[in-house]
C-alpha atoms as a PDB file:
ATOM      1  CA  UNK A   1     120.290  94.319  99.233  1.00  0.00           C
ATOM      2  CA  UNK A   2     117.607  96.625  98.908  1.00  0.00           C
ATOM      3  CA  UNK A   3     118.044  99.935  97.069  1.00  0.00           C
ATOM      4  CA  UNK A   4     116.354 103.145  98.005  1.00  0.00           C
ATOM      5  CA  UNK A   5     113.604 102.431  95.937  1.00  0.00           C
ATOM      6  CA  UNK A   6     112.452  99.493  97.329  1.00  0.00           C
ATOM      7  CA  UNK A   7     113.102 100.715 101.053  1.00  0.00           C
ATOM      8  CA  UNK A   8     110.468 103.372 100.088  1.00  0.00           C
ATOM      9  CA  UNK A   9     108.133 100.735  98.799  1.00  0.00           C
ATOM     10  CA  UNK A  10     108.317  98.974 101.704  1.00  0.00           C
ATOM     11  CA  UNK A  11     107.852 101.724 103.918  1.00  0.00           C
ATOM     12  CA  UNK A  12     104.968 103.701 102.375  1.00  0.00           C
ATOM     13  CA  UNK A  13     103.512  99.889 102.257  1.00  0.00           C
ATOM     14  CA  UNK A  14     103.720  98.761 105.491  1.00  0.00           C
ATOM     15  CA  UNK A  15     101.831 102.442 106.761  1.00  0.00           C
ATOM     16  CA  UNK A  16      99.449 102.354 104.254  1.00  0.00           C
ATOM     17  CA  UNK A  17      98.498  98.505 105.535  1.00  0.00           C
ATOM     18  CA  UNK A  18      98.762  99.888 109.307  1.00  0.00           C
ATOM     19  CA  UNK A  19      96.635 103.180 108.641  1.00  0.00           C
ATOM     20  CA  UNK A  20      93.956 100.856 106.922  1.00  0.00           C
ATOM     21  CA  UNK A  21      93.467  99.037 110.449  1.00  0.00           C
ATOM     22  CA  UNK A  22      92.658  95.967 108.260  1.00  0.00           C
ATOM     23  CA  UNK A  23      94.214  92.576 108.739  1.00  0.00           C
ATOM     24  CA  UNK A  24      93.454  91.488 105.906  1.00  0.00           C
ATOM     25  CA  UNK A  25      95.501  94.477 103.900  1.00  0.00           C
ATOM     26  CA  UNK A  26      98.126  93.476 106.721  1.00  0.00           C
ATOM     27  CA  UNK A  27      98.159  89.891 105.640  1.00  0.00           C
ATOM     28  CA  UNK A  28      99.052  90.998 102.097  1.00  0.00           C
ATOM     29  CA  UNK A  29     101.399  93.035 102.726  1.00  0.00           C
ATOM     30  CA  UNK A  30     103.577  90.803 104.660  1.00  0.00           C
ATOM     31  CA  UNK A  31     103.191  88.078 101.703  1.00  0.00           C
ATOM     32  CA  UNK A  32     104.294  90.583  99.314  1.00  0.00           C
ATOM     33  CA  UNK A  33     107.528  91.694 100.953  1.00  0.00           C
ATOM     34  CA  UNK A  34     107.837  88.049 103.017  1.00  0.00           C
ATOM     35  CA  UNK A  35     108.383  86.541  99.533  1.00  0.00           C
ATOM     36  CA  UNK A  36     110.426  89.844  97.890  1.00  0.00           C
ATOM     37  CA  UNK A  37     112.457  89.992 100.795  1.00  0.00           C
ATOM     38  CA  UNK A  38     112.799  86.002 101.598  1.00  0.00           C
ATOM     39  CA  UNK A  39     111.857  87.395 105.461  1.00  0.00           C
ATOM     40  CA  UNK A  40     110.666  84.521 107.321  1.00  0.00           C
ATOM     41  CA  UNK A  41     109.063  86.628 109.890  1.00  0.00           C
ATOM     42  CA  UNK A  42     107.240  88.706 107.494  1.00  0.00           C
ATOM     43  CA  UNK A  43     106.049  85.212 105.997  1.00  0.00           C
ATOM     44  CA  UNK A  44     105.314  83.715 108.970  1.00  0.00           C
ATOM     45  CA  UNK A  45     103.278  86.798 109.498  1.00  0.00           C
ATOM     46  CA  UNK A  46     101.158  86.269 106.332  1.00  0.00           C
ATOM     47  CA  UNK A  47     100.168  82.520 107.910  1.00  0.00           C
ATOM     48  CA  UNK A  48      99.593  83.697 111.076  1.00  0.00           C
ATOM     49  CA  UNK A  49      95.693  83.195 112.292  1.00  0.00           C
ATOM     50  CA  UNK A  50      93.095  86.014 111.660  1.00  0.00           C
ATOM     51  CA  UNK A  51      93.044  87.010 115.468  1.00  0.00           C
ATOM     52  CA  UNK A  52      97.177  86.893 115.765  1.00  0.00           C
ATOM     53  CA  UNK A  53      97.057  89.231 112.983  1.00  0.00           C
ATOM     54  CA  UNK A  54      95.210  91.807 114.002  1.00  0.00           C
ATOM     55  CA  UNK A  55      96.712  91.723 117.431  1.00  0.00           C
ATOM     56  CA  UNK A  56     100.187  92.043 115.719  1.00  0.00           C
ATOM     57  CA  UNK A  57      98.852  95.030 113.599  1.00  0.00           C
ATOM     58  CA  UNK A  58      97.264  96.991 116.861  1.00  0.00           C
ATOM     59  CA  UNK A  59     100.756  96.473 118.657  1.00  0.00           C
ATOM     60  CA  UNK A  60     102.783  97.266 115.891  1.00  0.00           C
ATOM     61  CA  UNK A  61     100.158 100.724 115.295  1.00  0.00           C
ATOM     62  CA  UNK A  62     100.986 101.490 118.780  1.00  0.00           C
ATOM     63  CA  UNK A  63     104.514 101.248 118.902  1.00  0.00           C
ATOM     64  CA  UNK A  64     105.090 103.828 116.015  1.00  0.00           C
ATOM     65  CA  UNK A  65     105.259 107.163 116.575  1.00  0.00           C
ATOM     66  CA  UNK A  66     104.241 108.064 112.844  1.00  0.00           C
ATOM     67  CA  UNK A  67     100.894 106.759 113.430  1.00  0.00           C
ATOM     68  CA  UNK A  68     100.437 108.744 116.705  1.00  0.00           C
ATOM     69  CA  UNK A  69      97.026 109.855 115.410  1.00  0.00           C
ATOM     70  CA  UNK A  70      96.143 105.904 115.879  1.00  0.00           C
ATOM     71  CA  UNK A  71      97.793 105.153 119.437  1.00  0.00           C
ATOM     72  CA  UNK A  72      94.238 105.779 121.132  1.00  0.00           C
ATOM     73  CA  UNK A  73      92.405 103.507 119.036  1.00  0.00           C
ATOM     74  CA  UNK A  74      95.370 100.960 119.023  1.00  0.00           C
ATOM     75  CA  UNK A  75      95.429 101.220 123.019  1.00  0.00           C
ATOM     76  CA  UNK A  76      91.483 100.867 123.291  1.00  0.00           C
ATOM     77  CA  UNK A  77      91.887  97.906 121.143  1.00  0.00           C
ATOM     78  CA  UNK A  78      94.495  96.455 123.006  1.00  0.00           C
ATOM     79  CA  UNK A  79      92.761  97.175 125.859  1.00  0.00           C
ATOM     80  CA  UNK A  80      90.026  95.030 125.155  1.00  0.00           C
ATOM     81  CA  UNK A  81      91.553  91.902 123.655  1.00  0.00           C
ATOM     82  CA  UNK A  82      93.963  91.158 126.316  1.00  0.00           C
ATOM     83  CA  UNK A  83      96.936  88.859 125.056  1.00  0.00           C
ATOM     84  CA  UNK A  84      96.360  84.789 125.722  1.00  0.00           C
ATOM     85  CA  UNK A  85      98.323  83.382 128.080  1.00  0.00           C
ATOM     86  CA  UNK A  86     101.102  80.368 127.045  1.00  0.00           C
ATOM     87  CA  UNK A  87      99.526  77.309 128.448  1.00  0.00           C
END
């Protein structure tokens, strides 16, 4: 179980990693806390490819109200990488 401590960790790690709009500080992130928290989607995150990544990042960017300051950019992005269909 996580203590307070580490649910601030977390927290102030996963915006910093967002606000950065890098995938690659995304990436790291989610092996960090995949392997501290033994989260399989968090470590399936860290394997994902370079382009699911930074999709993942843009949606999850968009979808939080504490980075409003980002939803523009995030929905431009989107915007212009459209998802893949399932074949």
């Amino acid at each position: 179980m996580l203590d307070d401590a580490d649910i601030a960790a977390y927290s102030k790690g996963l915006i910093e990693a967002l606000r950065s709009t890098d995938p690659v500080r995304l990436r790291a992130f989610a092996e960090l806390w995949g392997k501290r928290l033994s989260n399989r989607g968090l470590q399936q995150l860290a394997k994902a490819s370079e382009k699911a990544i930074e999709r993942r990042m843009w949606l999850m960017i968009r979808d939080r109200p504490d980075l409003s300051d980002l939803h523009l950019a995030a929905e431009a992005w989107l915007a212009g990488h459209p998802a893949e269909e399932s074949r």
